[in-house]
PDB file of N, CA and C in Angstrom:
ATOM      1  N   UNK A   1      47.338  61.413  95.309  1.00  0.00           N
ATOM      2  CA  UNK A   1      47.952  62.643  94.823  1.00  0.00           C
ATOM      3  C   UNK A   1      48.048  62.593  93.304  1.00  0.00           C
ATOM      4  N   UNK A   2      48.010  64.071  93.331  1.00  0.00           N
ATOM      5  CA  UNK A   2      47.608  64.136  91.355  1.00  0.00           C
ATOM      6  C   UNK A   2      49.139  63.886  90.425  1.00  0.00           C
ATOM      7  N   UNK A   3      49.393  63.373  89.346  1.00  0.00           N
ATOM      8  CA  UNK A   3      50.956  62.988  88.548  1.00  0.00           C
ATOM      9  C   UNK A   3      50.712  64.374  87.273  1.00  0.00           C
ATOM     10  N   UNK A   4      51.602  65.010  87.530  1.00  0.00           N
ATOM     11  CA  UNK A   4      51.950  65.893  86.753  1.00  0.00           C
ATOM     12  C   UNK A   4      53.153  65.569  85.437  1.00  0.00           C
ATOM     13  N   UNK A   5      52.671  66.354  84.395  1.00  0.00           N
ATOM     14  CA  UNK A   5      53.446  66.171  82.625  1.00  0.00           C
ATOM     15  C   UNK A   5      53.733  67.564  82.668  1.00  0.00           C
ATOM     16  N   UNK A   6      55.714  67.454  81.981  1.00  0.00           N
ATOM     17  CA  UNK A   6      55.940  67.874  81.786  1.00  0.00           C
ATOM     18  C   UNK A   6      55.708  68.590  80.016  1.00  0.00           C
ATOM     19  N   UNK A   7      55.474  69.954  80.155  1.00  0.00           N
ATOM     20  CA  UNK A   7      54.412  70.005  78.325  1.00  0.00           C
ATOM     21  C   UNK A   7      55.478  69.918  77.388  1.00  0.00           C
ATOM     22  N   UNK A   8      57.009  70.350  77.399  1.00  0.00           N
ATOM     23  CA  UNK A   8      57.516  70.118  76.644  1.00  0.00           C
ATOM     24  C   UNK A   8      58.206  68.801  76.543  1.00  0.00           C
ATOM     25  N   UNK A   9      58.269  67.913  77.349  1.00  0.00           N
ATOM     26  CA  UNK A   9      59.362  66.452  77.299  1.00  0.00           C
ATOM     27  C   UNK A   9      58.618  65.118  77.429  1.00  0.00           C
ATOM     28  N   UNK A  10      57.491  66.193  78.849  1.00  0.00           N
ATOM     29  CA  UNK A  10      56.797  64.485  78.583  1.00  0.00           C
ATOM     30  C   UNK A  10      56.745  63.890  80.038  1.00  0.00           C
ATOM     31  N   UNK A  11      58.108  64.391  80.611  1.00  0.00           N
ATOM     32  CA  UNK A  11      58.248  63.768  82.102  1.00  0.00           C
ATOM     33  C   UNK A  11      56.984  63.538  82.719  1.00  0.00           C
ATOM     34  N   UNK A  12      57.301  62.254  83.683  1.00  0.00           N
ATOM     35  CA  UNK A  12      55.395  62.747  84.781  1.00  0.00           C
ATOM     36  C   UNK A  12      56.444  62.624  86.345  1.00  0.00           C
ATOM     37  N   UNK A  13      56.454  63.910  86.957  1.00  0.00           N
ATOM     38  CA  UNK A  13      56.530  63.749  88.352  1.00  0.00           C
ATOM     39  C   UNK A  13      55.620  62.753  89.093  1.00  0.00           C
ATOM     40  N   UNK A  14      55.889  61.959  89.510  1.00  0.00           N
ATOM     41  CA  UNK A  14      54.931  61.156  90.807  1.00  0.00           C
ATOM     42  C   UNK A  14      55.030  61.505  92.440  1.00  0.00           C
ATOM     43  N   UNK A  15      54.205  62.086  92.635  1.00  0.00           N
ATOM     44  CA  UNK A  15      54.479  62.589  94.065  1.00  0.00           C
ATOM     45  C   UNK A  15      54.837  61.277  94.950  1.00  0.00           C
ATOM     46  N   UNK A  16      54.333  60.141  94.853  1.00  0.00           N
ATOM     47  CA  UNK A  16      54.962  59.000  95.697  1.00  0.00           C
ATOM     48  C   UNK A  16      56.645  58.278  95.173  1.00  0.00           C
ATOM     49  N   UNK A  17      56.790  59.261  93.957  1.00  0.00           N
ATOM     50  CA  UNK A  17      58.312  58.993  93.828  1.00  0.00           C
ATOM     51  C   UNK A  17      58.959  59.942  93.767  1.00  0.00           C
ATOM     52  N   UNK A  18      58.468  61.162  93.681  1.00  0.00           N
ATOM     53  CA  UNK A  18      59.717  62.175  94.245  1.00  0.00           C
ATOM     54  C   UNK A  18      60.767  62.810  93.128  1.00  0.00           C
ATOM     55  N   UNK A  19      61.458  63.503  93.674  1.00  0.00           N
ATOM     56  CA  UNK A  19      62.968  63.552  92.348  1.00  0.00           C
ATOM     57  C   UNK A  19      63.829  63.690  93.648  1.00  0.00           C
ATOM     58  N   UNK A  20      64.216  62.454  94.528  1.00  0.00           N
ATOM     59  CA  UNK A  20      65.270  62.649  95.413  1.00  0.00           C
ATOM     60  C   UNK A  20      66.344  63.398  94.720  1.00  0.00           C
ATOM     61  N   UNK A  21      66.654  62.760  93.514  1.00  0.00           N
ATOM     62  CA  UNK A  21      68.150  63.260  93.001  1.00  0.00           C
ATOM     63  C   UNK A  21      68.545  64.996  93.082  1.00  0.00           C
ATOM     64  N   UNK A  22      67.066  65.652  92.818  1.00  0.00           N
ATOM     65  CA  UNK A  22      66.972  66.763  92.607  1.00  0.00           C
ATOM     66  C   UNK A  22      66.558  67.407  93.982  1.00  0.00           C
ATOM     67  N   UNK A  23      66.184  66.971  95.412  1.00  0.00           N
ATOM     68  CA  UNK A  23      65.914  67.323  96.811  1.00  0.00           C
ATOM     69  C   UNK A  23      64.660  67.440  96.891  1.00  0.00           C
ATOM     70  N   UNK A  24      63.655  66.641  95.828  1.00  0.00           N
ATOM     71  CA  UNK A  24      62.582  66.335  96.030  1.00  0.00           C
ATOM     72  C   UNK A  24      62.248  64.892  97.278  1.00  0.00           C
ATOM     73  N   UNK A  25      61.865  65.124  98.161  1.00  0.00           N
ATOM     74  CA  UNK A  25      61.592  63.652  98.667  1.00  0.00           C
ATOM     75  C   UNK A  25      60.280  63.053  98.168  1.00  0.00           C
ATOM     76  N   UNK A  26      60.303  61.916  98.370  1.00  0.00           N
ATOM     77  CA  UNK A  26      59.395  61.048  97.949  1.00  0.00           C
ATOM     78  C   UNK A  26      57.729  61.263  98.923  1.00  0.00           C
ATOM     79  N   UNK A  27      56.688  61.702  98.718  1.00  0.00           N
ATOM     80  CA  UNK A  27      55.584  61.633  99.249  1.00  0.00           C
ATOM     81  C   UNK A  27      55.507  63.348  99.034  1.00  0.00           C
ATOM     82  N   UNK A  28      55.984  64.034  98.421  1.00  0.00           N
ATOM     83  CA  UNK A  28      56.129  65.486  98.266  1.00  0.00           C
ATOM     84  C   UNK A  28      54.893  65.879  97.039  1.00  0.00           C
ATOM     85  N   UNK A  29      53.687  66.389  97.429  1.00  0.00           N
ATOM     86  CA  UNK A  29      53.035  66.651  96.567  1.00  0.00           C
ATOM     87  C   UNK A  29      53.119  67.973  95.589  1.00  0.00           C
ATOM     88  N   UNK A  30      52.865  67.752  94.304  1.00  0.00           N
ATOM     89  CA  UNK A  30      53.548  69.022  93.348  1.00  0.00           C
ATOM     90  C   UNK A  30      53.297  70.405  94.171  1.00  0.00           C
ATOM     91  N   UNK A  31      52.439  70.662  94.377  1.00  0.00           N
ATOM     92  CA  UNK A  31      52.216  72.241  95.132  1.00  0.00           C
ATOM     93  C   UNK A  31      53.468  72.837  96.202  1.00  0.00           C
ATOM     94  N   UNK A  32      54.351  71.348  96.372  1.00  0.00           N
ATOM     95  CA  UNK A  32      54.944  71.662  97.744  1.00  0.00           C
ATOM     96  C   UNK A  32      56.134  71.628  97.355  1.00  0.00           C
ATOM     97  N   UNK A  33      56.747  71.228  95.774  1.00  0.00           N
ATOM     98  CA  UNK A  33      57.995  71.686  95.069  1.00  0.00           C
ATOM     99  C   UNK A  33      58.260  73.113  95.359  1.00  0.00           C
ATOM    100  N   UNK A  34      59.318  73.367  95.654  1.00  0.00           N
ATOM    101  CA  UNK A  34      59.812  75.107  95.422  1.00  0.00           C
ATOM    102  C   UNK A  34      60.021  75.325  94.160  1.00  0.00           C
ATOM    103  N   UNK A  35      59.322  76.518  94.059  1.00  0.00           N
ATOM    104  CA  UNK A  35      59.510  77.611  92.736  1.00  0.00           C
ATOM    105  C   UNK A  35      60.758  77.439  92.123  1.00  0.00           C
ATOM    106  N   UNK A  36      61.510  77.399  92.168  1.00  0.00           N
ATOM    107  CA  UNK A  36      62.552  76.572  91.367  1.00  0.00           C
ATOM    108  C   UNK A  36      63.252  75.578  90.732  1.00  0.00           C
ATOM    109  N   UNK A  37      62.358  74.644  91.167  1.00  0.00           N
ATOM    110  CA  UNK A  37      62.942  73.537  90.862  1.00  0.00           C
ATOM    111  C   UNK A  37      62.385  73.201  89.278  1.00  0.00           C
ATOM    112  N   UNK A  38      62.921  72.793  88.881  1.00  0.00           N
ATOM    113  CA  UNK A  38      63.018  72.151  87.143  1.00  0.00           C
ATOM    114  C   UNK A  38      62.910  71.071  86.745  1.00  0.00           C
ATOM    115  N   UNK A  39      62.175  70.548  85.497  1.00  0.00           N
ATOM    116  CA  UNK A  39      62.053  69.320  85.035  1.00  0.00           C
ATOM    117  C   UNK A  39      63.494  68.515  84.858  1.00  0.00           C
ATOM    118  N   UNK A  40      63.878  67.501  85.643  1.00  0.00           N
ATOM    119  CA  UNK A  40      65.174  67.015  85.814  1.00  0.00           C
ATOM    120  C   UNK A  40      65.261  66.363  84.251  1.00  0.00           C
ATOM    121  N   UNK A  41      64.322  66.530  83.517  1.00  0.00           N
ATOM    122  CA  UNK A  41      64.648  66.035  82.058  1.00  0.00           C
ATOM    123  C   UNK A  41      65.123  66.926  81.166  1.00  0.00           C
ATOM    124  N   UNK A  42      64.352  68.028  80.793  1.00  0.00           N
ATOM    125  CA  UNK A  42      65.101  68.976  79.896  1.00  0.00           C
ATOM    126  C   UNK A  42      64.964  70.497  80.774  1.00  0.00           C
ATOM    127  N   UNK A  43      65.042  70.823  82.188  1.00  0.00           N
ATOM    128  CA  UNK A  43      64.999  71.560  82.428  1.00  0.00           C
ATOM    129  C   UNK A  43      63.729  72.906  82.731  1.00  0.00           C
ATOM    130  N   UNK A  44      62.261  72.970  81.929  1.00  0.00           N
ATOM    131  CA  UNK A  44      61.415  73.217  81.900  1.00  0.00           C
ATOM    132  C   UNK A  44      61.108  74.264  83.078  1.00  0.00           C
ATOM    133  N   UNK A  45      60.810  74.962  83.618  1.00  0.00           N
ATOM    134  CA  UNK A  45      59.954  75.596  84.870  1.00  0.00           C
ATOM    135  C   UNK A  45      59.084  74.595  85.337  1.00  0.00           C
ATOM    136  N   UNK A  46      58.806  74.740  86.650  1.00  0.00           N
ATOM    137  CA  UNK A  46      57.925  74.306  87.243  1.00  0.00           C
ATOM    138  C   UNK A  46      56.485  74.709  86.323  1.00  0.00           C
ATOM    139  N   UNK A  47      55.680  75.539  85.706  1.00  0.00           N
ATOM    140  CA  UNK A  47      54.637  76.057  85.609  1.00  0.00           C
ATOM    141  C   UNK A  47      54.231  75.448  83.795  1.00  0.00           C
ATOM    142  N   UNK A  48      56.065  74.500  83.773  1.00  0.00           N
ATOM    143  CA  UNK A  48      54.816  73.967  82.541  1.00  0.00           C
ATOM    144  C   UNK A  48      54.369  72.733  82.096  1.00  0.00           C
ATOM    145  N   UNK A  49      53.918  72.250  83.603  1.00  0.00           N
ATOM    146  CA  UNK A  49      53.540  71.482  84.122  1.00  0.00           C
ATOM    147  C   UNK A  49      52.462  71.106  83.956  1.00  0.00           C
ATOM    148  N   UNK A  50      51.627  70.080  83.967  1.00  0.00           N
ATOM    149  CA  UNK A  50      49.850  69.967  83.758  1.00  0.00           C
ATOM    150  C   UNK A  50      49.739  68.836  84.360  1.00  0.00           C
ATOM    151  N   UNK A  51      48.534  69.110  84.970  1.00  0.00           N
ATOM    152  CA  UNK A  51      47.624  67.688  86.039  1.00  0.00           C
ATOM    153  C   UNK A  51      48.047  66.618  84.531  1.00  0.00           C
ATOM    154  N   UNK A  52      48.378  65.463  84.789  1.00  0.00           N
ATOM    155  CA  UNK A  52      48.154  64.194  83.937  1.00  0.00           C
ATOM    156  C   UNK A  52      46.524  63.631  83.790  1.00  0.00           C
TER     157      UNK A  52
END
């Protein structure tokens, strides 16, 4: 599964790690985040996001 950057902070989601904290589970590939959810670093949208 593909690791997504966040464009303004930097974050990289890892789909084999998830953002439990945030009700992401772990093995959750980016496509399958809900439209809402946010970069648990500075907040960001989902969409400004980019394949790593």
């Amino acid at each position: 599964m593909e690791r997504y950057v966040c464009g303004p902070c930097g974050y990289v989601y890892d789909p084999e790690v998830g953002d439990p904290d945030n009700g992401v589970e772990p093995g959750t590939p980016f496509a399958d985040i809900p439209d809402d959810w946010v970069c648990p670093v500075c907040g960001a949208p989902k969409d400004m996001f980019e394949v790593e």
